[in-house]
Protein backbone atom coordinates (compact mmCIF):
# COMPACT_ATOMS: atom_id res chain seq x y z
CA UNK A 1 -4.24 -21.63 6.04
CA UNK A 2 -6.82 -20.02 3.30
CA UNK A 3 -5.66 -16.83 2.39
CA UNK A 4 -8.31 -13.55 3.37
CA UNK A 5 -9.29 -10.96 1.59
CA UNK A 6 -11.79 -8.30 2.80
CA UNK A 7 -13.71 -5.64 0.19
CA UNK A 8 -14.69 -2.56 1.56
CA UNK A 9 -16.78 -1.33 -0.95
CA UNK A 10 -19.96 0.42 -1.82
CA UNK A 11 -23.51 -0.23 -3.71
CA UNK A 12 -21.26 -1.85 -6.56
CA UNK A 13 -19.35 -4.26 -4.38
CA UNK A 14 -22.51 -4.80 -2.17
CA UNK A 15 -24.27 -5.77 -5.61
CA UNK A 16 -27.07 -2.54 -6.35
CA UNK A 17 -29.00 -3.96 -9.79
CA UNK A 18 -29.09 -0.78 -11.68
CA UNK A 19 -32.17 1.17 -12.63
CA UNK A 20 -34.16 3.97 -13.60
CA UNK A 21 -36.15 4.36 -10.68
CA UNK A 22 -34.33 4.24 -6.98
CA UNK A 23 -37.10 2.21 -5.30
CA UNK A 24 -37.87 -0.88 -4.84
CA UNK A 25 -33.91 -1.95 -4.07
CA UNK A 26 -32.91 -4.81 -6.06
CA UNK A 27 -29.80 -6.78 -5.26
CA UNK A 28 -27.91 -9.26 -7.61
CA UNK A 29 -28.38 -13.07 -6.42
CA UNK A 30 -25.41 -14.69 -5.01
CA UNK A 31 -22.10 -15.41 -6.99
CA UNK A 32 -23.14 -12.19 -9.17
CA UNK A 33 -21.17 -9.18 -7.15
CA UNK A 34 -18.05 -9.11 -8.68
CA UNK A 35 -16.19 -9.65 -4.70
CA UNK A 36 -18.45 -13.38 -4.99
CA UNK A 37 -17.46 -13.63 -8.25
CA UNK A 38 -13.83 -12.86 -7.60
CA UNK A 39 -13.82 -15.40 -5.10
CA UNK A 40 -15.16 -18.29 -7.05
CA UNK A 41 -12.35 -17.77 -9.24
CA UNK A 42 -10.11 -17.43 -6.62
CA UNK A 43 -10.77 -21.04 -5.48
CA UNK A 44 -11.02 -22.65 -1.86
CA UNK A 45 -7.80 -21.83 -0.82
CA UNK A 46 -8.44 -17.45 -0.78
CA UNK A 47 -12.03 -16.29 1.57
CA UNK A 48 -13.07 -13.00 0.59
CA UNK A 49 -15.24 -10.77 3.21
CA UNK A 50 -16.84 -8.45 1.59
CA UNK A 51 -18.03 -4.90 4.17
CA UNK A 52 -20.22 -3.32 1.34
CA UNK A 53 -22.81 -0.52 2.26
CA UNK A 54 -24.49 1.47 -0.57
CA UNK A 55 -24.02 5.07 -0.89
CA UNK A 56 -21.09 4.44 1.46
CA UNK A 57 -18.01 7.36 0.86
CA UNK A 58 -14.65 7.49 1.81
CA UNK A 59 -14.38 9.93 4.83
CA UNK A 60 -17.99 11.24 5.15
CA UNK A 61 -20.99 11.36 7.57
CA UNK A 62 -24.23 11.84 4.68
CA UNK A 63 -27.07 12.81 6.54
CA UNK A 64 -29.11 12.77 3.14
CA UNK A 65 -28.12 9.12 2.57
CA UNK A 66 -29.40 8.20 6.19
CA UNK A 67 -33.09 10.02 5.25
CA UNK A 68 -32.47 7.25 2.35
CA UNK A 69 -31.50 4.31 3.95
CA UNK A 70 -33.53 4.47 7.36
CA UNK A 71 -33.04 3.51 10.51
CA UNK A 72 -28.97 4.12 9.54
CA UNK A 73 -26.88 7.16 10.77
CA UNK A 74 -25.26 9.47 8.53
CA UNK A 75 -21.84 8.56 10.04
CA UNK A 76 -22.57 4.59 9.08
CA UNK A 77 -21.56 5.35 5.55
CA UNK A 78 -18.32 7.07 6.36
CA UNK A 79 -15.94 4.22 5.84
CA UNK A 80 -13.18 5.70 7.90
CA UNK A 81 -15.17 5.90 10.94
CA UNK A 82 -16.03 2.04 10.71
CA UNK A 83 -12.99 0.75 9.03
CA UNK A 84 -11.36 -0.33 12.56
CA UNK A 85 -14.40 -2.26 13.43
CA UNK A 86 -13.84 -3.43 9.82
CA UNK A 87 -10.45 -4.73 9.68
CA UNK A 88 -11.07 -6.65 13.66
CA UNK A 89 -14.36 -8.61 12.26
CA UNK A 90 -12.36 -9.51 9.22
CA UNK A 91 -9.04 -10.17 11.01
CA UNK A 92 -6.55 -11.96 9.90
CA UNK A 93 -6.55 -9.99 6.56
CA UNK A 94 -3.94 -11.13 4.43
CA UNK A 95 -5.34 -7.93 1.45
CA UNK A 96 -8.01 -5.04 1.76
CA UNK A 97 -9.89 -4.31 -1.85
CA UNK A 98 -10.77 -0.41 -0.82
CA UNK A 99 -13.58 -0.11 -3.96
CA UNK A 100 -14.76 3.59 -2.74
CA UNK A 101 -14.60 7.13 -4.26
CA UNK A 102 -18.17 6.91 -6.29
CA UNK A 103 -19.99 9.07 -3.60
CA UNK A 104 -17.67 11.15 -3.05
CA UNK A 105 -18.38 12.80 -6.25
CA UNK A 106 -22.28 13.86 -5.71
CA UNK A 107 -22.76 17.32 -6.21
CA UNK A 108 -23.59 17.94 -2.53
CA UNK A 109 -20.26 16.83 -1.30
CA UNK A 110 -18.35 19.05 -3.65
CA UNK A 111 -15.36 17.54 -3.63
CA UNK A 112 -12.48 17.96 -6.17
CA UNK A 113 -10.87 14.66 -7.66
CA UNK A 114 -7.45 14.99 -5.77
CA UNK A 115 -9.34 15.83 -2.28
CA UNK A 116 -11.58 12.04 -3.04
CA UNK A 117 -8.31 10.61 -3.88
CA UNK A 118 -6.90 11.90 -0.90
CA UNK A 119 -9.82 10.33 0.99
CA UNK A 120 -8.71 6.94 -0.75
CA UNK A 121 -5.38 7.11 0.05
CA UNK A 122 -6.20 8.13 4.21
CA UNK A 123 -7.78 4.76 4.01
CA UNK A 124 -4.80 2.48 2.66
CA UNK A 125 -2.67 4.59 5.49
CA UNK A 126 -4.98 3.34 8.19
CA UNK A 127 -5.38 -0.28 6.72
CA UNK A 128 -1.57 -0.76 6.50
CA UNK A 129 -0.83 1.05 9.73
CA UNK A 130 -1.97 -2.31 11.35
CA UNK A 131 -2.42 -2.72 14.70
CA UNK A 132 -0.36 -2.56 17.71
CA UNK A 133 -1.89 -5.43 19.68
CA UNK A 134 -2.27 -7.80 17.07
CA UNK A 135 -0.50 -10.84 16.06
CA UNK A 136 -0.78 -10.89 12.17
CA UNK A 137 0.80 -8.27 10.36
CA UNK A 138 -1.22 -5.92 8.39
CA UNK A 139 -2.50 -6.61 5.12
CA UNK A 140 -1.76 -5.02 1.65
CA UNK A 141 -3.87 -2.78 0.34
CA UNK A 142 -5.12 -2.66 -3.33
CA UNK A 143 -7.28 -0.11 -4.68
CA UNK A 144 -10.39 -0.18 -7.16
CA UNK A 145 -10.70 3.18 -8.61
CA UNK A 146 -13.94 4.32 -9.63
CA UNK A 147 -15.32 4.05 -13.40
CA UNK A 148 -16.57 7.71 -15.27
CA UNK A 149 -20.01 8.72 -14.71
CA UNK A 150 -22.30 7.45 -17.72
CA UNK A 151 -25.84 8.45 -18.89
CA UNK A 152 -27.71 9.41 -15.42
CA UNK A 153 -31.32 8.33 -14.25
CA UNK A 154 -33.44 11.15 -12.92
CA UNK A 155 -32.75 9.58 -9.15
CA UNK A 156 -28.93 9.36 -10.20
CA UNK A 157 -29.00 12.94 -11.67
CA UNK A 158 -30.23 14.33 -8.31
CA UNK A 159 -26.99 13.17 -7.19
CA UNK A 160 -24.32 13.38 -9.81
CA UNK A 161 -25.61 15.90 -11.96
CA UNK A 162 -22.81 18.04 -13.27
CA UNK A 163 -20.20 15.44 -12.00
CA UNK A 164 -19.27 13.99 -15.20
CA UNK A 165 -16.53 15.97 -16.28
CA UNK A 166 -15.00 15.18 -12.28
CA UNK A 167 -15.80 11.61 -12.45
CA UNK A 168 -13.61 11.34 -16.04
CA UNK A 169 -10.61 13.53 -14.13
CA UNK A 170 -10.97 10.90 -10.99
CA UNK A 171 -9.02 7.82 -12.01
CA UNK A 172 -5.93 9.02 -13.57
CA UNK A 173 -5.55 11.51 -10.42
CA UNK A 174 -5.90 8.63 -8.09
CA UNK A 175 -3.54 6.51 -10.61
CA UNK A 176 -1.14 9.04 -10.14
CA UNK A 177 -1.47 9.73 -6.87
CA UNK A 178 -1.40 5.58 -5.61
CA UNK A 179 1.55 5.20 -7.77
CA UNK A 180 3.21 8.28 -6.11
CA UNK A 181 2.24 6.58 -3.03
CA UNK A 182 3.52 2.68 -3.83
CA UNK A 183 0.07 1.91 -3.69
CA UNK A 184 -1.15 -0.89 -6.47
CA UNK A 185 -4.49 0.11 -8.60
CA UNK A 186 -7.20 -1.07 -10.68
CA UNK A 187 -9.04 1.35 -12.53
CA UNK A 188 -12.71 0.43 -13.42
CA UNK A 189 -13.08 2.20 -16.60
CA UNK A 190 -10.23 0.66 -17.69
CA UNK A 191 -11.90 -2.64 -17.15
CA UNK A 192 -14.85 -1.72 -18.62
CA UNK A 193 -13.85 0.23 -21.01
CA UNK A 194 -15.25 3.57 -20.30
CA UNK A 195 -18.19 3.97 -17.73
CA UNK A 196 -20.85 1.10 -16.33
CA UNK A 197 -23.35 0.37 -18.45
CA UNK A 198 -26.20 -0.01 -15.97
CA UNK A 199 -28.87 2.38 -16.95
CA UNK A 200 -28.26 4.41 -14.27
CA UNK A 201 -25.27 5.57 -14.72
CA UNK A 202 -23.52 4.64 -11.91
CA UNK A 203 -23.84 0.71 -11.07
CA UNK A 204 -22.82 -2.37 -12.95
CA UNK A 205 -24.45 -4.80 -14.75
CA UNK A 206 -23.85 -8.27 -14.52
CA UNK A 207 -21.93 -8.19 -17.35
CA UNK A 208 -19.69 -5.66 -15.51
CA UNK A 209 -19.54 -7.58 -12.79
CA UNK A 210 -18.03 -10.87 -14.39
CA UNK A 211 -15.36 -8.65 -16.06
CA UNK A 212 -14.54 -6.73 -12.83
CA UNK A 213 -13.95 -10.51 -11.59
CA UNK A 214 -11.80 -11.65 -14.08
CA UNK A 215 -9.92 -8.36 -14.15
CA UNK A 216 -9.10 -8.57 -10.31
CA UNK A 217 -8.13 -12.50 -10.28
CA UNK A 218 -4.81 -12.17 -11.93
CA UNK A 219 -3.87 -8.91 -10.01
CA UNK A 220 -5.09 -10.25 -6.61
CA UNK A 221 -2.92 -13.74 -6.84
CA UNK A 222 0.21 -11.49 -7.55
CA UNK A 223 -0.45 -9.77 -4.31
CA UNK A 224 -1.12 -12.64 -2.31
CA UNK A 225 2.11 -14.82 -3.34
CA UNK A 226 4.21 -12.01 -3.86
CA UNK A 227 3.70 -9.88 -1.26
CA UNK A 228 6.55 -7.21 -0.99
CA UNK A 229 6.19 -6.45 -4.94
CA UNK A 230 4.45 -3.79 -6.28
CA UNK A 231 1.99 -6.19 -7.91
């Protein structure tokens, strides 16, 4: 039976081109997104499902993002509120790729590193808490911590202005807080090597994307044949 994985990302795992100006939307072709990329690597034998909704956070209704992204609701890009929906179109889910934390930094929100990490965290609880009435048991959980902030866009600024200096502190508090928490991690700027380099400032390129792929390959087969390690 082909292995499962499910993403439950945001604009970068839905596959956002970056930008200066907001509108019109672009969207990488197919095979591009680094989850489609991932799983053309991955081979026939692992299906990856990929639950990606831009401007999506980890724990919060955004009324401003639903002005945005009309007819939605502000509570459809809290990912808490729709990850059990998530996980039961998706099931059996053998590993959850929980790629979230980027909106939680916008200046509106005004939330501190360790309080988004938190928000991260909540959702690897839920995903491994499984369910009672199921047959499969739940899947692992690996996390893809956000990359820094880079050079904004006036449409990014609106968001992220003044969030660069939170966006650098992010990963190594949610490093240290998923390994306090036996959870495994990717960082993004580590992969990258320092921010995306969409001009933006906040998605990837293609480039990014293909490296994000490779990156995740390696780490995702150790998770899937070896489950009970700390891959």
């Amino acid at each position: 039976m082909p292995r499962r994985i499910l993403v439950l990302g945001d604009s970068n795992a839905w596959g956002w081109v970056p930008a200066v100006e907001r509108r019109p939307l672009h969207r990488f072709a197919d095979g591009i997104p680094w989850p489609e990329a991932m799983a053309a690597r991955l081979g026939p034998d692992v299906r990856v499902r990929v639950d990606a909704v831009p401007a999506r956070t980890t724990d919060l209704d955004d009324p401003v993002a639903a002005e945005i992204f009309t007819p939605l609701r502000p509570d459809d890009f809290n990912a808490r509120a729709h990850l059990p929906s998530a996980l039961v179109r998706a099931m059996p889910v053998d590993l959850v790729i929980v790629a979230l934390g980027t909106n939680d930094l916008k200046a509106r929100f005004g939330r501190t590193p360790e309080t988004i990490a938190g928000g991260v965290l909540a959702l690897a609880d839920d995903i491994v808490g499984g369910r009672p009435d199921s047959a499969y048991a739940p899947p692992r959980v690996l996390i893809l911590g956000p990359a820094p902030l880079g050079p904004l866009a006036p449409w990014t600024e609106d968001s992220f202005g003044g969030r660069h200096d939170a966006a650098r502190a992010l990963g190594p508090v949610l490093e240290r807080m998923a390994a306090a928490a036996g959870r495994p991690i990717v960082l993004a700027g580590d992969v990258m090597g320092g921010s995306a380099h969409g001009e933006d400032g906040v998605h990837f390129t293609e480039s990014d994307h293909a490296a994000m792929a490779d990156a995740l390959v390696d780490r995702v087969t150790r998770l899937l044949t070896a489950p009970d390690a700390l891959a």
